[in-house]
Protein backbone atom coordinates (compact mmCIF):
# COMPACT_ATOMS: atom_id res chain seq x y z
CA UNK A 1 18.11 -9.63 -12.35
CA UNK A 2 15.66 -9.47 -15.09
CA UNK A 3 12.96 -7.39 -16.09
CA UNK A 4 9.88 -8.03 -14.18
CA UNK A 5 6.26 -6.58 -15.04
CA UNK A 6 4.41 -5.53 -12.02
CA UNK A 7 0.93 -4.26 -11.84
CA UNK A 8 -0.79 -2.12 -9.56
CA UNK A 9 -4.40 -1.93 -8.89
CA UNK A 10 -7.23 -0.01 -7.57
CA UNK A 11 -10.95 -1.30 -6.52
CA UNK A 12 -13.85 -0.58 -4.52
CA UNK A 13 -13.82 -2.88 -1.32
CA UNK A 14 -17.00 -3.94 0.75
CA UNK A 15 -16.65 -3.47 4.11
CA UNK A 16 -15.69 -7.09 5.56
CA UNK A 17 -16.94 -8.35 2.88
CA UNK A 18 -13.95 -10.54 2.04
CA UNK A 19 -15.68 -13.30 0.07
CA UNK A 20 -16.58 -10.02 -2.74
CA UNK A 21 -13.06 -8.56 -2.29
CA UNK A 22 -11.58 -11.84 -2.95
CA UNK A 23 -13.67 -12.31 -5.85
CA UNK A 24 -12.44 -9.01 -7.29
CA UNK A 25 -8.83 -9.37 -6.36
CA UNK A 26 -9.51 -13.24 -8.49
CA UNK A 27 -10.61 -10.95 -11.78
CA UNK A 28 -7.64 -8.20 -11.61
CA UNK A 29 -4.49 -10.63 -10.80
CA UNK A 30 -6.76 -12.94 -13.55
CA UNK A 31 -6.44 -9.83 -16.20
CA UNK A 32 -2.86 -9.29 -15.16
CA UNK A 33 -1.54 -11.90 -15.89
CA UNK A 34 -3.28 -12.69 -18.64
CA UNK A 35 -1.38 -9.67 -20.04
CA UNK A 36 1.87 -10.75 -19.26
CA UNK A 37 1.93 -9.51 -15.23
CA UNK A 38 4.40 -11.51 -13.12
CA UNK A 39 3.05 -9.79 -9.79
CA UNK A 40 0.40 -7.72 -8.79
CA UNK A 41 -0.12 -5.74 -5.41
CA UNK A 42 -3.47 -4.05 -4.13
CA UNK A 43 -4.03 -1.75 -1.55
CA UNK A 44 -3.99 -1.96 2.39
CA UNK A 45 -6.56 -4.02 3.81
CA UNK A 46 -7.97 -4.80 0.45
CA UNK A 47 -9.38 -8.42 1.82
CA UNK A 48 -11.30 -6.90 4.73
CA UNK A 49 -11.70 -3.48 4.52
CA UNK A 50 -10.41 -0.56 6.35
CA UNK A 51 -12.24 2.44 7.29
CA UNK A 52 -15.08 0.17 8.90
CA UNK A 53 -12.93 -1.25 11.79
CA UNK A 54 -12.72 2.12 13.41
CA UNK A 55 -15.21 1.85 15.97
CA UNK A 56 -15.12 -2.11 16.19
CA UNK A 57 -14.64 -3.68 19.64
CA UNK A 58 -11.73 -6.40 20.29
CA UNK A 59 -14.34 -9.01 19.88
CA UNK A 60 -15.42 -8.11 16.42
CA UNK A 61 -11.51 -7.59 15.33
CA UNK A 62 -11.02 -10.58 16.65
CA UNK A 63 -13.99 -12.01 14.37
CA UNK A 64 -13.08 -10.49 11.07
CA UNK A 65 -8.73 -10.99 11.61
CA UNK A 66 -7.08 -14.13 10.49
CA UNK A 67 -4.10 -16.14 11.30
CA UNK A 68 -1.62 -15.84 8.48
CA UNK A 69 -0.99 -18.23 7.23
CA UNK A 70 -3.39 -20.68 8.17
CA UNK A 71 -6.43 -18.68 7.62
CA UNK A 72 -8.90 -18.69 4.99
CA UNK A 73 -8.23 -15.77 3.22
CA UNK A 74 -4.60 -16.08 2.89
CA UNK A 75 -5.25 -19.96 1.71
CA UNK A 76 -7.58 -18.12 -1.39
CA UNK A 77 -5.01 -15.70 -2.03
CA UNK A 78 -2.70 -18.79 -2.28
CA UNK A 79 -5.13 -20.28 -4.79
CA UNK A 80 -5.70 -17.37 -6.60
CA UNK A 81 -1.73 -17.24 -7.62
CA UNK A 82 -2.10 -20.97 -8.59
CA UNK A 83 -4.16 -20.17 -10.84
CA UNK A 84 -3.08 -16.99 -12.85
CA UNK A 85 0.60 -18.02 -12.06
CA UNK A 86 1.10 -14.85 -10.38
CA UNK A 87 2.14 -13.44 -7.63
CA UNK A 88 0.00 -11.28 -5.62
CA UNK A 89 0.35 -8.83 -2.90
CA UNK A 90 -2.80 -7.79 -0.47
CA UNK A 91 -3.74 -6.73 2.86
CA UNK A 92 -5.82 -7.56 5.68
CA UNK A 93 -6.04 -7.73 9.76
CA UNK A 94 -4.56 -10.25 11.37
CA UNK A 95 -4.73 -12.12 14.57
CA UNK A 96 -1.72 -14.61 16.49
CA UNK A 97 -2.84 -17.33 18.44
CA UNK A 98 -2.29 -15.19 21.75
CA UNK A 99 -5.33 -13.18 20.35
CA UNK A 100 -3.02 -9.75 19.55
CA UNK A 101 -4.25 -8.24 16.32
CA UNK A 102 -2.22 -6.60 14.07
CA UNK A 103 -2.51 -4.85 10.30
CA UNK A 104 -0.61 -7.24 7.74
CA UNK A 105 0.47 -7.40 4.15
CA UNK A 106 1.09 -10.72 2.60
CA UNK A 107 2.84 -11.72 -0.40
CA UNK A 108 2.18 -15.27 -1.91
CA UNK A 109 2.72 -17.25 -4.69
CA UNK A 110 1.97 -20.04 -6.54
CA UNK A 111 3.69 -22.01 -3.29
CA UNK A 112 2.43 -20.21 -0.68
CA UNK A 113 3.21 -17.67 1.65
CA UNK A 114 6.60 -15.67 0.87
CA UNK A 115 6.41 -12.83 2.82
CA UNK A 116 4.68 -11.46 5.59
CA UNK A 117 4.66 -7.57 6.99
CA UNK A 118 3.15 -5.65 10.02
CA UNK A 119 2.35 -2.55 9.48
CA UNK A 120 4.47 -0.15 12.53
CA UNK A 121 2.18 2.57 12.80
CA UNK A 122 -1.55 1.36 12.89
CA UNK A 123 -4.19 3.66 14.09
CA UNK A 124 -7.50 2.96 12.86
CA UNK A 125 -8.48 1.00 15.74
CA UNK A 126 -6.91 0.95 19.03
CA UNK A 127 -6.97 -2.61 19.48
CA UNK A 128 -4.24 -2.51 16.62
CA UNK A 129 -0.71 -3.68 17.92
CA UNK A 130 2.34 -2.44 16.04
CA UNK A 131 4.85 -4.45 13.56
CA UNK A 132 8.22 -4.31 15.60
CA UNK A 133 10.31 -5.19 12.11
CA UNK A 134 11.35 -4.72 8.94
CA UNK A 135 10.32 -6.96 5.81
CA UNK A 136 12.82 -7.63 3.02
CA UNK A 137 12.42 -10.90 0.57
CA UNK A 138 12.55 -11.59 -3.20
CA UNK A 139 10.29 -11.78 -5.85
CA UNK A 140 11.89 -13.79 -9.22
CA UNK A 141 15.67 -12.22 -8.53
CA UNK A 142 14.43 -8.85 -7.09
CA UNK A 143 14.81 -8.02 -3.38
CA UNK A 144 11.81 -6.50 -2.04
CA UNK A 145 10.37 -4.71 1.33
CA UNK A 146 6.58 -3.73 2.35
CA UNK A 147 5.29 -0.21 4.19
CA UNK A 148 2.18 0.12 4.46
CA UNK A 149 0.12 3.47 4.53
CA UNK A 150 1.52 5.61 7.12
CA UNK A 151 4.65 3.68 7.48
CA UNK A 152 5.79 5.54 4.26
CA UNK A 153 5.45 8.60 5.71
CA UNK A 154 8.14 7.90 8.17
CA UNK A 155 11.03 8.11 5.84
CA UNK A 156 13.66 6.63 8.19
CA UNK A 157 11.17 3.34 7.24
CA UNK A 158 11.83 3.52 3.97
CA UNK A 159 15.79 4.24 4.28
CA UNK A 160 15.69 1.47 6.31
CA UNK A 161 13.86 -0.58 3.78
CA UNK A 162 16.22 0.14 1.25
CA UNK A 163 19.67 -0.74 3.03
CA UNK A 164 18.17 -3.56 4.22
CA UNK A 165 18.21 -4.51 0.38
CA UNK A 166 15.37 -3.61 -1.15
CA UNK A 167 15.59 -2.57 -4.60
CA UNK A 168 11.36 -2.61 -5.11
CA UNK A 169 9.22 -1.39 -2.23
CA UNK A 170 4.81 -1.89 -2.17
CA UNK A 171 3.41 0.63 -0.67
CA UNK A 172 -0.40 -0.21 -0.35
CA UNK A 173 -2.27 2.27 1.34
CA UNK A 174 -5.64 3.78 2.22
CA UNK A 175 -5.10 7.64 2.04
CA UNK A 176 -6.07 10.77 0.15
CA UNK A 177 -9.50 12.76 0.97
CA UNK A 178 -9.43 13.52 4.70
CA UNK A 179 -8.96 16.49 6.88
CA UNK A 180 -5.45 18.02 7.73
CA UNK A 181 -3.80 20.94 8.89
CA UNK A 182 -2.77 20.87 5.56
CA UNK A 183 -3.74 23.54 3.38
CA UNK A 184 -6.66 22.24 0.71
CA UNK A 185 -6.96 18.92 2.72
CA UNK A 186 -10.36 17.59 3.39
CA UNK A 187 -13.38 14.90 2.78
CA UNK A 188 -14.56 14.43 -0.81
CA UNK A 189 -18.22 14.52 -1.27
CA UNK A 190 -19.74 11.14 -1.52
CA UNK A 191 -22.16 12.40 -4.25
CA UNK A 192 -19.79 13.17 -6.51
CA UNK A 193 -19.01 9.54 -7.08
CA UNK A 194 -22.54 8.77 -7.06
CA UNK A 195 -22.91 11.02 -10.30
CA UNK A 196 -19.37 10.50 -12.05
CA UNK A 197 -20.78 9.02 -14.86
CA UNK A 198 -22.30 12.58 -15.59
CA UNK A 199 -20.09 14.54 -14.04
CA UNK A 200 -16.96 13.17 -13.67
CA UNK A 201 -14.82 16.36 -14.09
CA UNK A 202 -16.02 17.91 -10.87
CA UNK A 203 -15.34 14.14 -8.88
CA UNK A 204 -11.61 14.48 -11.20
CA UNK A 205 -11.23 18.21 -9.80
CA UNK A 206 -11.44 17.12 -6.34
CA UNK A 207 -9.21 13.82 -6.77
CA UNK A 208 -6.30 15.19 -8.36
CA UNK A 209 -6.13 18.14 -6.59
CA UNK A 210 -4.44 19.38 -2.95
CA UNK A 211 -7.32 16.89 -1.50
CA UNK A 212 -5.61 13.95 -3.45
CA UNK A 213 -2.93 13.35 -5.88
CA UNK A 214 -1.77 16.93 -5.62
CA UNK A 215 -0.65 15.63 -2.32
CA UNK A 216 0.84 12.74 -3.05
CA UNK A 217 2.86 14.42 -5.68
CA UNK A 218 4.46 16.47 -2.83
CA UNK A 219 6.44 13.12 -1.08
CA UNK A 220 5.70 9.69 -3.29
CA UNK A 221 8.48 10.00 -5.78
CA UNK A 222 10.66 11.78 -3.49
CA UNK A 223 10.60 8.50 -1.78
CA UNK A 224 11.32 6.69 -5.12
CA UNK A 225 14.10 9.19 -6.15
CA UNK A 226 15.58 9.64 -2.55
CA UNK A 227 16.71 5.95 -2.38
CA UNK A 228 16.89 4.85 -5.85
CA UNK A 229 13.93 2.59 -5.49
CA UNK A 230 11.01 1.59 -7.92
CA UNK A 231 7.73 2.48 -5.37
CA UNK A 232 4.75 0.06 -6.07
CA UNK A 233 1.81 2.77 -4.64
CA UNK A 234 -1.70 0.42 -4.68
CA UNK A 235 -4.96 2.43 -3.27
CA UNK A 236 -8.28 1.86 -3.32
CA UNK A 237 -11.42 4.01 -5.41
CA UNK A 238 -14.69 4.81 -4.22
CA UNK A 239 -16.32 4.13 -1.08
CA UNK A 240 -14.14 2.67 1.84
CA UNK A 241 -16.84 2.57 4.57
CA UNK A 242 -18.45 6.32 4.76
CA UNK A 243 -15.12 7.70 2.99
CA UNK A 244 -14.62 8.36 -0.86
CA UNK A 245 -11.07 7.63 -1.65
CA UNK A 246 -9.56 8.35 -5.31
CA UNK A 247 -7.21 5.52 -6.46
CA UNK A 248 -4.13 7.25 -8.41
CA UNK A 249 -2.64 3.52 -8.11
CA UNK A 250 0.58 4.04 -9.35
CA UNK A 251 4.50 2.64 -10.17
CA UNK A 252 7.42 5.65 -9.87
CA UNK A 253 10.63 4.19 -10.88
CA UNK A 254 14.22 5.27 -9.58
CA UNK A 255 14.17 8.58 -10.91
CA UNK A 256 11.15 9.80 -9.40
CA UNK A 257 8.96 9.40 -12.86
CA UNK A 258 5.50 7.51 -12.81
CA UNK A 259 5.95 5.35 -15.64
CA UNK A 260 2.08 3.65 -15.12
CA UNK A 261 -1.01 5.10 -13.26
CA UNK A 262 -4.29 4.06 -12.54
CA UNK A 263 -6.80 6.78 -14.15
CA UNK A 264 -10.34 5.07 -14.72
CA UNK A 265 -13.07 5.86 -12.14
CA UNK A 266 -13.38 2.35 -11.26
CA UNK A 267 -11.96 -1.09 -10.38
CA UNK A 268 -9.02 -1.21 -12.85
CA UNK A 269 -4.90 -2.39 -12.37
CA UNK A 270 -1.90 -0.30 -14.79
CA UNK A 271 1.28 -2.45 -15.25
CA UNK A 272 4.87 -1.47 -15.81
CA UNK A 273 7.94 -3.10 -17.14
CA UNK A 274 10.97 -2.84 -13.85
CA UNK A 275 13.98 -2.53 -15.19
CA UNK A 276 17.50 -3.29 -13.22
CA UNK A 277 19.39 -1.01 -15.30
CA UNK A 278 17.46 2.12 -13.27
CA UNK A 279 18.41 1.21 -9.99
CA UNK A 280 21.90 2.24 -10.57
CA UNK A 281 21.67 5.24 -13.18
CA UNK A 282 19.69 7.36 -10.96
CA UNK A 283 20.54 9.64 -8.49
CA UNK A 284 19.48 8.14 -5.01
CA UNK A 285 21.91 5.13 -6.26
CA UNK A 286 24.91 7.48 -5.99
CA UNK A 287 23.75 9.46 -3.09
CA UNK A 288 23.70 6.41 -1.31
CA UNK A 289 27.63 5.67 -1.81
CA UNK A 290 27.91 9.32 -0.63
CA UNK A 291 26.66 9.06 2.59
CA UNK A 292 28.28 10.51 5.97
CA UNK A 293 26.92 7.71 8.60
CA UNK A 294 29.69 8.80 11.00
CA UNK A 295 28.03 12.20 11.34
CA UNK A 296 24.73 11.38 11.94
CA UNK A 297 24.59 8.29 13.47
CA UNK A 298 24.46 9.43 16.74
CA UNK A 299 21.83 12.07 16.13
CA UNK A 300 19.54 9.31 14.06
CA UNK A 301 19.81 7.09 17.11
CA UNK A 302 19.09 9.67 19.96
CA UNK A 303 16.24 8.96 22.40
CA UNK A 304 12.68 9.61 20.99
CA UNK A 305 9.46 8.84 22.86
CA UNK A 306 7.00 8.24 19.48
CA UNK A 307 3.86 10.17 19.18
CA UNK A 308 1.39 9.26 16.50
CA UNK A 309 -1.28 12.20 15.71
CA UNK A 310 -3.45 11.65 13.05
CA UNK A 311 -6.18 14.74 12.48
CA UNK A 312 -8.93 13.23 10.29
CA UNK A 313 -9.32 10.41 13.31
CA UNK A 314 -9.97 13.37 16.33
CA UNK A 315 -11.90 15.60 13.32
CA UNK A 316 -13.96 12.64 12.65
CA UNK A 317 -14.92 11.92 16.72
């Protein structure tokens, strides 16, 4: 494999507004590769919107999903690629002709679609049907897998991921800023981004703190370290629907070191050379060759009935 620059980015969607969210994800995969960016990734849902679809009926899912590949959005995307020469990563809902609706991640090129991913815990609408697989493909040489958002938090997912083959793993999300039984969790006030431009320490207080990216600190590049993987984080800033989220868009290599982050109060994309060399010099590399499969198989594998509880969704009711 060779070195491969990947970028990152962070913007401020409009609810189902994907004609606008197109238009940005056109400028920031432009600017990307414009500096040299063979790929770029944004966060989950980044075409439609996220937050917005909680109280939606099936009806109006049904109205702003798409068939992948066939569908509009995906076809832009596809055009988009063409015409940076890029490849680009982004999110959306998606419907099958059956009418089931799922939460997908697409990666295309200047050919079309490569890869496709469901995400396998979706909860912000009930109508949502869950991913039953893993999603491993390559990007110039480099094996790569998708989990989106919650899937990541799972970490079975992204062991999985990993001995499945993947070496690079995008992680696009919509997280940070809600309520939790975690200590210092909670919503970020909506003025705050409203006056950043004169007060942007307090709005930076409350984003990179226990609300935000002192939270993400806690499991993100354990993930990267853990499994010897470079973790492509994407996340959208500002409003999503009535929720401020805080971007922190970010690349951790191997070791568990972000080597490129996202800091701006705005739109923006960071970019970060990948280099093969790391995926066997650190740690979660060698750990890997240690493992003891034959005493934990069983106990990995035992009967589990899955149940999905997330707080900010029953504080929010």
């Amino acid at each position: 494999m060779n070195k491969l620059k990947v970028s990152t980015a962070q913007f401020e969607n409009k609810s189902g507004d994907k004609a606008y969210n197109l238009s940005v994800i056109d400028t920031l995969a432009g600017k990307a590769a414009q500096e040299g960016s063979q790929v770029i990734a944004f966060h989950e849902c980044s075409i439609t919107g996220y937050t917005f679809a909680r109280p939606l009926s099936k009806a109006q899912m049904l109205d702003v999903a798409e068939e992948i590949p066939d569908g509009e959005s995906i076809q832009q995307l596809i055009a988009i690629a063409q015409k940076h020469d890029i490849v680009v990563l982004a999110g959306l809902f998606e419907k099958d002709k059956d009418e089931n609706l799922f939460k997908a991640y697409v990666c295309v090129d200047k050919n079309g679609l490569v890869a496709k991913y469901r995400k396998l815990h979706p909860f912000i609408n009930p109508h949502l049907k869950p991913g039953n697989e893993y999603c491993v493909f390559e990007i110039h040489g480099w094996k790569c897998g998708i989990l989106i958002c919650y899937d990541n938090n799972i970490i079975e997912n992204v062991r999985a991921t990993n001995l499945l083959g993947a070496d690079i793993i995008f992680m696009p999300h919509v997280t940070m800023c809600t309520p939790s039984t975690r200590p210092g969790a909670g919503f970020v006030d909506p003025k705050l981004w409203e006056n950043r431009e004169a007060d942007p320490t307090s709005l930076r207080l409350e984003f990179d703190g226990m609300k935000g990216r002192g939270w993400l600190m806690k499991w993100l590049p354990a993930r990267a370290y853990d499994n010897g993987i470079y973790a492509i984080f994407s996340n959208p800033i500002g409003m999503d629907d009535d929720q401020l989220k805080n971007g922190c868009s970010m690349i951790v290599d191997p070791f568990g070191d972000v080597i490129a982050e996202c800091r701006t109060l705005g739109d923006d994309f960071v970019t970060a050379t990948l280099t093969p060399e790391k995926l066997t010099q650190a740690g979660g590399y060698r750990y890997k060759k240690a493992r003891r499969p034959d005493l934990y198989r069983d106990i990995i594998g035992q009967e589990h009935t899955p149940e999905q509880k997330v707080v900010w969704l029953d504080t929010d009711k």
